[in-house]
Protein backbone atom coordinates (compact mmCIF):
# COMPACT_ATOMS: atom_id res chain seq x y z
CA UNK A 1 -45.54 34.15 -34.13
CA UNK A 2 -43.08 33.08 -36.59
CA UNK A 3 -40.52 34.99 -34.89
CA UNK A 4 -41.10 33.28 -31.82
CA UNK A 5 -40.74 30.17 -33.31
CA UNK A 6 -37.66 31.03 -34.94
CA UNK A 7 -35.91 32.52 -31.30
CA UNK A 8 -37.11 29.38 -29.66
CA UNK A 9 -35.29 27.59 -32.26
CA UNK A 10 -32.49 29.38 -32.18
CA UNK A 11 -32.27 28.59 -28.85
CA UNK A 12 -32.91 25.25 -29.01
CA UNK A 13 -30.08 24.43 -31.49
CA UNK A 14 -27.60 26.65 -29.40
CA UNK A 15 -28.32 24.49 -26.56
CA UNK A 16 -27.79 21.02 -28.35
CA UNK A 17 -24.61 22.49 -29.40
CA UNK A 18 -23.50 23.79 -26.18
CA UNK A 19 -24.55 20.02 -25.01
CA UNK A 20 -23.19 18.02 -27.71
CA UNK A 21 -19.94 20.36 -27.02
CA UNK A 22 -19.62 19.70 -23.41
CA UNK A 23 -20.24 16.14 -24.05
CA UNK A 24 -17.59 15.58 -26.29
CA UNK A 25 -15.29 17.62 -24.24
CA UNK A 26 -16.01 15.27 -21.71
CA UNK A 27 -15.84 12.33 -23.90
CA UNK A 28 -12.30 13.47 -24.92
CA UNK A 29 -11.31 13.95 -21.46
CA UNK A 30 -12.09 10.13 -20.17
CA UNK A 31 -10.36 9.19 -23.51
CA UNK A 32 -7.31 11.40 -22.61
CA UNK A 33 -7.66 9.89 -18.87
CA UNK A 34 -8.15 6.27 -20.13
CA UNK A 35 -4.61 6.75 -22.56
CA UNK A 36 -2.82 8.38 -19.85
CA UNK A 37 -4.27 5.41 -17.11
CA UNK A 38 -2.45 3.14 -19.73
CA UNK A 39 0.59 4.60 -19.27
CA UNK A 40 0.44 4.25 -15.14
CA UNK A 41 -1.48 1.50 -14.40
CA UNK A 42 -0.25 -1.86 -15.60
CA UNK A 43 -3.75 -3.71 -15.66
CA UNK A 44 -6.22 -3.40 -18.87
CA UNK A 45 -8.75 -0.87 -18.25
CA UNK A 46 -11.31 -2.61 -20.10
CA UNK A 47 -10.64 -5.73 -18.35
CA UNK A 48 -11.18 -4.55 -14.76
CA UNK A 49 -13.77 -2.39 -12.97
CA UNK A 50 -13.19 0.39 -10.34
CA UNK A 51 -14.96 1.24 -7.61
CA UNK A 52 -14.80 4.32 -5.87
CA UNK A 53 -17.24 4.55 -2.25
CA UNK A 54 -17.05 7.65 0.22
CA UNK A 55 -17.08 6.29 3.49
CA UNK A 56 -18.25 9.24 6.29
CA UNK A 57 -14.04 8.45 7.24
CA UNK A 58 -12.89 8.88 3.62
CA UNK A 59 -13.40 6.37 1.19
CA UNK A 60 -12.83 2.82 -0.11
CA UNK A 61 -10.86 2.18 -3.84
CA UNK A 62 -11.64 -1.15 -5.25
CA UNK A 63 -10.32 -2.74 -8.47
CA UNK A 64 -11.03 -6.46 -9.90
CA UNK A 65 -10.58 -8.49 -12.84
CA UNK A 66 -13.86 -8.52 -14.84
CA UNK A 67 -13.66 -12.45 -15.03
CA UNK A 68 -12.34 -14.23 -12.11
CA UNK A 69 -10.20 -16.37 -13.91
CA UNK A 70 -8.17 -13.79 -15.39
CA UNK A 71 -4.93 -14.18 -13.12
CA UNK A 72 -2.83 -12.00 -14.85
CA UNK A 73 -4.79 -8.91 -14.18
CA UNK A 74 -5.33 -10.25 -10.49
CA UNK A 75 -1.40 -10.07 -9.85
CA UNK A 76 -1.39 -6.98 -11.80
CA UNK A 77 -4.33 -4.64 -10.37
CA UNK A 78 -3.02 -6.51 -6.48
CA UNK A 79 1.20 -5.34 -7.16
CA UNK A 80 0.05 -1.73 -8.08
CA UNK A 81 -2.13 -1.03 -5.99
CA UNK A 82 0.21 -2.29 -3.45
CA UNK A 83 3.06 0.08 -4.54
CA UNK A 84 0.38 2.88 -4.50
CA UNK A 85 -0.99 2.35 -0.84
CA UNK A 86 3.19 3.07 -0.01
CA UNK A 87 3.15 6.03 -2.21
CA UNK A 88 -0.15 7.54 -0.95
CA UNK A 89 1.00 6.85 2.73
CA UNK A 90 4.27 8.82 2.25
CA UNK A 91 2.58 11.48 0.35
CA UNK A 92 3.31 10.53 -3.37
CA UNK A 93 0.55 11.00 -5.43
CA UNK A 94 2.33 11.62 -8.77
CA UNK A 95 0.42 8.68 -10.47
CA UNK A 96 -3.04 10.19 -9.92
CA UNK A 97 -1.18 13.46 -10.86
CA UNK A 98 0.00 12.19 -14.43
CA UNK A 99 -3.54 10.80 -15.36
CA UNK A 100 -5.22 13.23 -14.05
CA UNK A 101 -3.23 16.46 -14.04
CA UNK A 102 -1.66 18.66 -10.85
CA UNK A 103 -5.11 20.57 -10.66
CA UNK A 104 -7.30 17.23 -9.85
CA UNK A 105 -9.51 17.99 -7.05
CA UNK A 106 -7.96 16.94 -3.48
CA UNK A 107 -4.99 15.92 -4.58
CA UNK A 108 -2.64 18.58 -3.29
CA UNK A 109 -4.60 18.67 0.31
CA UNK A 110 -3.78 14.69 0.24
CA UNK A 111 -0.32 14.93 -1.08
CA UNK A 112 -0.04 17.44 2.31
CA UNK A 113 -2.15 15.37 4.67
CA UNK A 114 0.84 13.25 6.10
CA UNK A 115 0.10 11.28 9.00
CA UNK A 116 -3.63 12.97 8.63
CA UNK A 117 -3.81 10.51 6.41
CA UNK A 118 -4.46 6.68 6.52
CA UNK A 119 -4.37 3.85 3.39
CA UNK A 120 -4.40 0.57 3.88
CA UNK A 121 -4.40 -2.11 1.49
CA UNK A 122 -6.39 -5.45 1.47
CA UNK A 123 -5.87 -8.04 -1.21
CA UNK A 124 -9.12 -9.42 -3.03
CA UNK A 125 -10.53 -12.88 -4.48
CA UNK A 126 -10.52 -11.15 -7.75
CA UNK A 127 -8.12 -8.17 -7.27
CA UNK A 128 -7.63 -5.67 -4.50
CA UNK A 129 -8.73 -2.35 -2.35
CA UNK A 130 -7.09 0.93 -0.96
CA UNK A 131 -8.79 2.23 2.17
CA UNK A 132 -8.50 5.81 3.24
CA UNK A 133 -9.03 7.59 6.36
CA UNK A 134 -8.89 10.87 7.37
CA UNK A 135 -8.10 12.12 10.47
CA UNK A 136 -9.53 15.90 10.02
CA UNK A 137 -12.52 16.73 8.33
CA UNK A 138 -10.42 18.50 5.57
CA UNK A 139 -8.76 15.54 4.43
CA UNK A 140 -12.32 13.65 4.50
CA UNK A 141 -13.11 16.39 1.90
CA UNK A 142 -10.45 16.35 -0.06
CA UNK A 143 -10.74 12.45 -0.37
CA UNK A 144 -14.40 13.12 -1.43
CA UNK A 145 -13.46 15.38 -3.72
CA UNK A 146 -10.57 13.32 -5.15
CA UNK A 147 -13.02 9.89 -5.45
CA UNK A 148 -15.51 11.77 -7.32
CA UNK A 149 -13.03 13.45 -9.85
CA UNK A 150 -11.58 9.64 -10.32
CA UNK A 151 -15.76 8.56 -11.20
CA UNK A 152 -15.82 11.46 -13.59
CA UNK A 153 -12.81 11.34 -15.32
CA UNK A 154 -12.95 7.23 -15.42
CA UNK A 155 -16.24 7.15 -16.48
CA UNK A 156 -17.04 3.52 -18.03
CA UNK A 157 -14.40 2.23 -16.43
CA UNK A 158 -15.27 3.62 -12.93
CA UNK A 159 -18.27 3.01 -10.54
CA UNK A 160 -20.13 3.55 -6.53
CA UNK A 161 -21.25 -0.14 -5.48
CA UNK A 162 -24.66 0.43 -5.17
């Protein structure tokens, strides 16, 4: 019996190790995301939420100030995301890329979609939205695929609207 015990202990540290690795391999990966986001995106993480909703079309970015009143990351979260919906639309998705590495999931199908591919921006009250469509059900997945590697890798700082 004792041996049992001891195996099933064994095993039960090896998995909170193999847990407590992946989870700070994941924790270090939002942190490495959240420094490079820095770098790209001129509005304060920490000050702002993101949404990220699949649409059956392709999917709907959102980003706001965290308090209404804060017009400085308004005008900031509204200009980039601005510059981005041109980007996107021609193709360019080399900010994504530099947060999130050339392997992100999606990206290269988007960064090929061309006219495939639809964003539109929409200013908000309290900061601003990308909307994509795609016109093949490829691109649809690759947007899926894209949205939910932004929720992973953004983690706090990302979110679905419920």
């Amino acid at each position: 019996m004792k041996s049992v015990t001891a195996i099933a202990a064994g095993a039960l540290l090896c998995a909170s190790a193999a847990f407590g690795a992946e989870a700070d391999s994941k924790t270090s990966r939002q942190d490495e995301v959240a420094s490079k986001g820095a770098a790209v995106m001129p509005f304060d993480l920490s000050r702002t939420a993101h949404f990220f909703d699949d649409t059956p079309v392709g999917g709907i970015e959102t980003v706001t100030a965290n308090d209404a009143k804060d017009a400085r990351q308004i005008a900031l979260i509204r200009s980039h995301l601005a510059q981005e919906a041109k980007r996107f639309a021609r193709g360019d998705f080399s900010d994504p890329a530099k947060i999130h590495g050339q392997e992100m999931p999606g990206l290269d199908t988007l960064a090929r979609a061309g006219d495939k591919l639809q964003v539109k921006y929409r200013q908000l009250p309290v900061g601003a939205s990308l909307s994509y469509a795609g016109a093949d059900a490829a691109v649809v997945a690759a947007l899926h695929a894209w949205f939910a590697a932004q929720r992973s890798d953004h983690a706090v700082h990302s979110h679905m609207h419920p």
